[in-house]
Protein backbone atom coordinates (compact mmCIF):
# COMPACT_ATOMS: atom_id res chain seq x y z
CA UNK A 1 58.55 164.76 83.55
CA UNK A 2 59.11 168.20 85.47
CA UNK A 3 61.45 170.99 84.45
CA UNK A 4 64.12 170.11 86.66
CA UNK A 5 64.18 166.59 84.81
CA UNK A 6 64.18 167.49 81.60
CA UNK A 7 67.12 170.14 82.05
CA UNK A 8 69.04 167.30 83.90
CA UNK A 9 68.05 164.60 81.30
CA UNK A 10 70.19 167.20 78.78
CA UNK A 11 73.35 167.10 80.03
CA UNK A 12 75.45 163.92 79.69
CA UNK A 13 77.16 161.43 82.34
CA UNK A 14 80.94 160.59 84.69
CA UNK A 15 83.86 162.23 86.25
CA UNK A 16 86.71 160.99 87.44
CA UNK A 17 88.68 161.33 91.00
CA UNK A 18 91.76 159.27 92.99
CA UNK A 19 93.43 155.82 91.34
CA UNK A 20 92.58 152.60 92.59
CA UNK A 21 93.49 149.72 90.46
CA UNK A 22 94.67 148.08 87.40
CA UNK A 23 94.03 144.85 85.50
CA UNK A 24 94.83 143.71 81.99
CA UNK A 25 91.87 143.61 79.82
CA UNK A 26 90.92 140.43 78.23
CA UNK A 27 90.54 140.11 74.49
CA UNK A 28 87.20 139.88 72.39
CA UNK A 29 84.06 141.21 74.00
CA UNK A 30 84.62 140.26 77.45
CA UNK A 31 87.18 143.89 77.26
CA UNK A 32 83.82 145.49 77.93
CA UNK A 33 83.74 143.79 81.37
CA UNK A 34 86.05 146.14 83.11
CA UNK A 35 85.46 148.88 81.26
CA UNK A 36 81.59 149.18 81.02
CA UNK A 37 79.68 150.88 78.03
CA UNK A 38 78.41 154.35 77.94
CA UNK A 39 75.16 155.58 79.78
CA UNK A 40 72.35 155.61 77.67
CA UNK A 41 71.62 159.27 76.30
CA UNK A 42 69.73 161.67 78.98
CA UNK A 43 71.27 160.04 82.21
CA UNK A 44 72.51 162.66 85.23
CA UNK A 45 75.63 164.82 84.08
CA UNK A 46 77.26 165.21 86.91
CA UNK A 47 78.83 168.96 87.81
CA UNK A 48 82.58 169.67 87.82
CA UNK A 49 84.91 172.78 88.35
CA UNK A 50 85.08 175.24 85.13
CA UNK A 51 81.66 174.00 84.56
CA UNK A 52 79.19 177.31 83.54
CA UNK A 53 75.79 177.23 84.72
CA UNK A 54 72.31 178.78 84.16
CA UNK A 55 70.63 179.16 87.26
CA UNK A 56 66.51 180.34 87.50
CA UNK A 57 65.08 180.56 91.02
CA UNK A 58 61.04 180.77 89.72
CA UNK A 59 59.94 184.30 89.59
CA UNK A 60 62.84 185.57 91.67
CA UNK A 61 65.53 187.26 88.92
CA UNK A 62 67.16 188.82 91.37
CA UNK A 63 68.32 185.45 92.74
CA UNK A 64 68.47 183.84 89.20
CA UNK A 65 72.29 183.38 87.35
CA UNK A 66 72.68 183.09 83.97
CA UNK A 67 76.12 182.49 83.62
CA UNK A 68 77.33 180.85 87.07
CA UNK A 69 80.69 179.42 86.79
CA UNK A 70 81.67 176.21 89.37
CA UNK A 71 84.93 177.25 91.05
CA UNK A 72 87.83 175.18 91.45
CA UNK A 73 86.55 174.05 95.38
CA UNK A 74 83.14 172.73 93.88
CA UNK A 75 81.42 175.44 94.55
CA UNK A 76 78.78 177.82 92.73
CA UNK A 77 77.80 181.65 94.65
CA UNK A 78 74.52 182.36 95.16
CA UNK A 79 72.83 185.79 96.29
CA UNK A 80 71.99 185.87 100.02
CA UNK A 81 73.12 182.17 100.44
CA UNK A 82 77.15 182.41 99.85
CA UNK A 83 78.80 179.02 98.19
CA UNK A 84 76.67 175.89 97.61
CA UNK A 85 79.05 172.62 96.90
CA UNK A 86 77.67 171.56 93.82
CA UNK A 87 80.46 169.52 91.97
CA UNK A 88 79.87 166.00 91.60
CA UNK A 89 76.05 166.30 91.68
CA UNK A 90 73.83 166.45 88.78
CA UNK A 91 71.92 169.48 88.04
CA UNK A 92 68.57 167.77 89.96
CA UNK A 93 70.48 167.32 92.84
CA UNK A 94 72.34 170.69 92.27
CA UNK A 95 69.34 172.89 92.11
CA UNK A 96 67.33 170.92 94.91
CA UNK A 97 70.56 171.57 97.48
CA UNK A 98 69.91 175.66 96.38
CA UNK A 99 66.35 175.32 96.92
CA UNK A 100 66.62 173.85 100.36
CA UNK A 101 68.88 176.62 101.27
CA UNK A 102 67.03 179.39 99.98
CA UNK A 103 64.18 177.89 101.50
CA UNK A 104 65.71 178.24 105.17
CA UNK A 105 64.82 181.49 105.71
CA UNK A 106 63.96 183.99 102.97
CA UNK A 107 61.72 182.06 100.24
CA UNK A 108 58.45 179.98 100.45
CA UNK A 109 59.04 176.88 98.89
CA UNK A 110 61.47 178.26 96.48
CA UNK A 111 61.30 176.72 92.91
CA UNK A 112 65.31 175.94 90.97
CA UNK A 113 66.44 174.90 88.02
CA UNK A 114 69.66 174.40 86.88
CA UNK A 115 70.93 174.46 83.13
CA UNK A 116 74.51 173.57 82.00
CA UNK A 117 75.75 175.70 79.66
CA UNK A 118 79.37 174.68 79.28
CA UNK A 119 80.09 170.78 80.37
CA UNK A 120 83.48 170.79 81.01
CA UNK A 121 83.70 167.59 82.32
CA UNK A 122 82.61 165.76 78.89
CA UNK A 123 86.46 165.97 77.85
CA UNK A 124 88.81 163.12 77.91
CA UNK A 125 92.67 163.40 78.35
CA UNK A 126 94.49 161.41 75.73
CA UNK A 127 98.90 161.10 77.24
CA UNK A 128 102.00 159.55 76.70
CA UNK A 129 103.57 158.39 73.33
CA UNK A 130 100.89 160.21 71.11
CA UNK A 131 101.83 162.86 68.91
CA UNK A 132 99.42 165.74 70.26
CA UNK A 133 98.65 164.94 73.90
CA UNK A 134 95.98 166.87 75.17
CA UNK A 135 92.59 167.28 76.48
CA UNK A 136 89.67 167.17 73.90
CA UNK A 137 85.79 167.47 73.96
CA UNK A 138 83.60 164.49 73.99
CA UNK A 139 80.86 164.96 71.57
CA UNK A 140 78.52 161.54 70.64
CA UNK A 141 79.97 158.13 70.91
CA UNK A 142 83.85 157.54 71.15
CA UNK A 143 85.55 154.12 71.00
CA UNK A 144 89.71 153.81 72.35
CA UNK A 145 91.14 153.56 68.72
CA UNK A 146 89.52 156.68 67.80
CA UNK A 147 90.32 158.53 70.72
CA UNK A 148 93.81 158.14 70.18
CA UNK A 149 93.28 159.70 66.21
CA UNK A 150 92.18 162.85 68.26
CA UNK A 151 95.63 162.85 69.71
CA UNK A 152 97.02 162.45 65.89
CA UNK A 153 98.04 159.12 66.53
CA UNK A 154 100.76 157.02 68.78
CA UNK A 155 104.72 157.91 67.80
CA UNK A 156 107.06 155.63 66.75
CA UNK A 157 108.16 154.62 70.26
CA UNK A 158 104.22 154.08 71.44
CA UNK A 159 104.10 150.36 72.60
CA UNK A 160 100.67 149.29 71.20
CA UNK A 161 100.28 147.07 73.12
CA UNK A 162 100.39 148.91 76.91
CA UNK A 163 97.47 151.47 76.78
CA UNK A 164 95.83 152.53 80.28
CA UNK A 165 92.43 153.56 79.76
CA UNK A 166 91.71 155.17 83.31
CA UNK A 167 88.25 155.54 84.69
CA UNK A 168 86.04 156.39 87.62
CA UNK A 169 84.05 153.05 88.57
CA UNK A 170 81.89 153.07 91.51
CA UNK A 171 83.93 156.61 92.76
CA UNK A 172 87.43 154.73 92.39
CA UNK A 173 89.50 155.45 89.65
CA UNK A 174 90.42 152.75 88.19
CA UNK A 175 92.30 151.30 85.14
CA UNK A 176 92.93 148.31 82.65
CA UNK A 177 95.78 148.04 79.84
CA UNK A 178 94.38 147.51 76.30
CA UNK A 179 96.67 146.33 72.93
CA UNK A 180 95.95 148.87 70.72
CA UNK A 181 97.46 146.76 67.78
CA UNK A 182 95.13 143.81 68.75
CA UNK A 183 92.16 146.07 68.25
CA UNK A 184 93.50 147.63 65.20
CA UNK A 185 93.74 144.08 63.14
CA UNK A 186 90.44 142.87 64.82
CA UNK A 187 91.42 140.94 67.18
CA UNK A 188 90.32 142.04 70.39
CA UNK A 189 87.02 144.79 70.88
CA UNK A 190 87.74 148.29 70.95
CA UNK A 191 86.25 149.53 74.45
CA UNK A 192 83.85 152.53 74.52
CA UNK A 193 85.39 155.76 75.93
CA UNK A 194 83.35 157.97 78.32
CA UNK A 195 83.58 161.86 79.66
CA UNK A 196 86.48 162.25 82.20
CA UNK A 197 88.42 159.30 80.74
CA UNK A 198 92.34 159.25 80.55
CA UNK A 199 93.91 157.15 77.72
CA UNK A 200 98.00 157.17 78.14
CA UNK A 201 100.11 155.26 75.78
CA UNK A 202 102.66 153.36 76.57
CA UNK A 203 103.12 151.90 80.54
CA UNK A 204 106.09 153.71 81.10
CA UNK A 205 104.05 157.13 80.89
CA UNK A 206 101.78 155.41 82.91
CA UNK A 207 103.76 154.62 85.31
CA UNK A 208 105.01 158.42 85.45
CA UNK A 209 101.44 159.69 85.70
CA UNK A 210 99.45 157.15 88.34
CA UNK A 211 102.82 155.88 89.64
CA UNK A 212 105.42 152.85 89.43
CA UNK A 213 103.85 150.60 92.16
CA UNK A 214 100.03 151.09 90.62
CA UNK A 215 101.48 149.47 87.57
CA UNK A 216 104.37 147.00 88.36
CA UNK A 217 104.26 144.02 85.63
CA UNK A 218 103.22 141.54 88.19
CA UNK A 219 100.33 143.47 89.20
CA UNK A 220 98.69 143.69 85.25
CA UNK A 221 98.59 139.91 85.83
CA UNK A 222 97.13 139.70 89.04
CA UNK A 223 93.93 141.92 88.52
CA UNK A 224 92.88 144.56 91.06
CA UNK A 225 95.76 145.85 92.87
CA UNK A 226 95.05 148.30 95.69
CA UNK A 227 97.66 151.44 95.84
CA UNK A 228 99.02 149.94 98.84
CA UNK A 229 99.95 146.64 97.23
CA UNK A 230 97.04 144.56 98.30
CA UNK A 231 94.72 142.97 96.42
């Protein structure tokens, strides 16, 4: 394994970008079928804005970062090459786009590495009829029943039984309603939550957030509804 691998193996997995869909999740295991489980440990984090970064160009320090902050536009400066759009790639892909630049014109086969130092897409947003809505750092495994105890727990007016969990699948976001009091006696499984995640409880919040149409009532029956209406 090279040096670039093993500093990319470190740092985690998913983000999340524009709404797609929403179905109602079945109960027992087959909930895991629209919600899939966590990457296994070591697979590519991939780079968002806020994210700091340690940068070594191989026995160039001048050129080297150690604390290299993404920017809100995706993008990370770098001496003598300007911005390099690094957000949604891992840190392999990251340092191998710097590389190729540097290697243009003013290195010889330049050598990069890339190190994330802050991850500040392994967070998950936790809305809606919770007591302390918010966004809070993923650390280790995190199912949906716990990740709404981070948010101290639904209020009295939280219907249990209309939480979005919305994700990124396949660069879509996407979502699926879960009953939160189903899981709670046993009844139905209690889906894995990943980085970049957004849990809101209760649909009308919901509906607020990704919009009325997204999550009309006949729609959670029907499956995978497009934001245009179609299927």
């Amino acid at each position: 394994m090279t040096i670039r691998q093993i500093y990319a193996a470190m740092t985690g997995c998913a983000l999340l970008s524009a709404c797609a869909s929403v179905e109602q999740a079945p109960r027992g295991d087959a909930a895991y079928a629209l919600i899939p489980p966590a990457l296994a440990i070591g697979a590519d984090y991939r780079l968002s804005p806020d994210d700091v970064l340690r940068i070594q160009v191989y026995h160039e320090p001048g050129l080297s970062l150690e604390d290299a902050q993404v920017s809100a536009a995706g993008m990370v400066r770098m001496p003598l090459i300007g911005d390099v759009p690094v957000a949604g790639l891992s840190s392999g892909d990251a340092a191998d786009l710097i590389a190729a630049r540097l290697g243009q014109r003013y290195l010889v086969s330049p050598q990069v590495t890339i190190f994330v130092k802050k991850a500040v897409g392994r967070r998950i947003t936790v809305d809606g009829e919770v007591r302390e809505p918010g966004l809070f750092p993923l650390d280790g495994r995190l199912t949906l029943s716990q990740a709404v105890t981070l948010a101290k727990g639904p209020t009295r007016l939280a219907s249990l039984s209309q939480v979005i969990v919305v994700r990124q699948i396949d660069g879509q976001r996407q979502a699926a309603m879960f009953d939160l009091a189903a899981i709670r006696r046993g009844q139905a499984a209690d889906p894995e939550i990943l980085p970049g995640d957004t849990i809101i409880v209760g649909l009308s919040r919901a509906k607020a957030i990704l919009g009325g149409s997204l999550l009309a009532a006949p729609a959670l029956a029907a499956g995978f509804i497009a934001l245009d209406g179609k299927n």
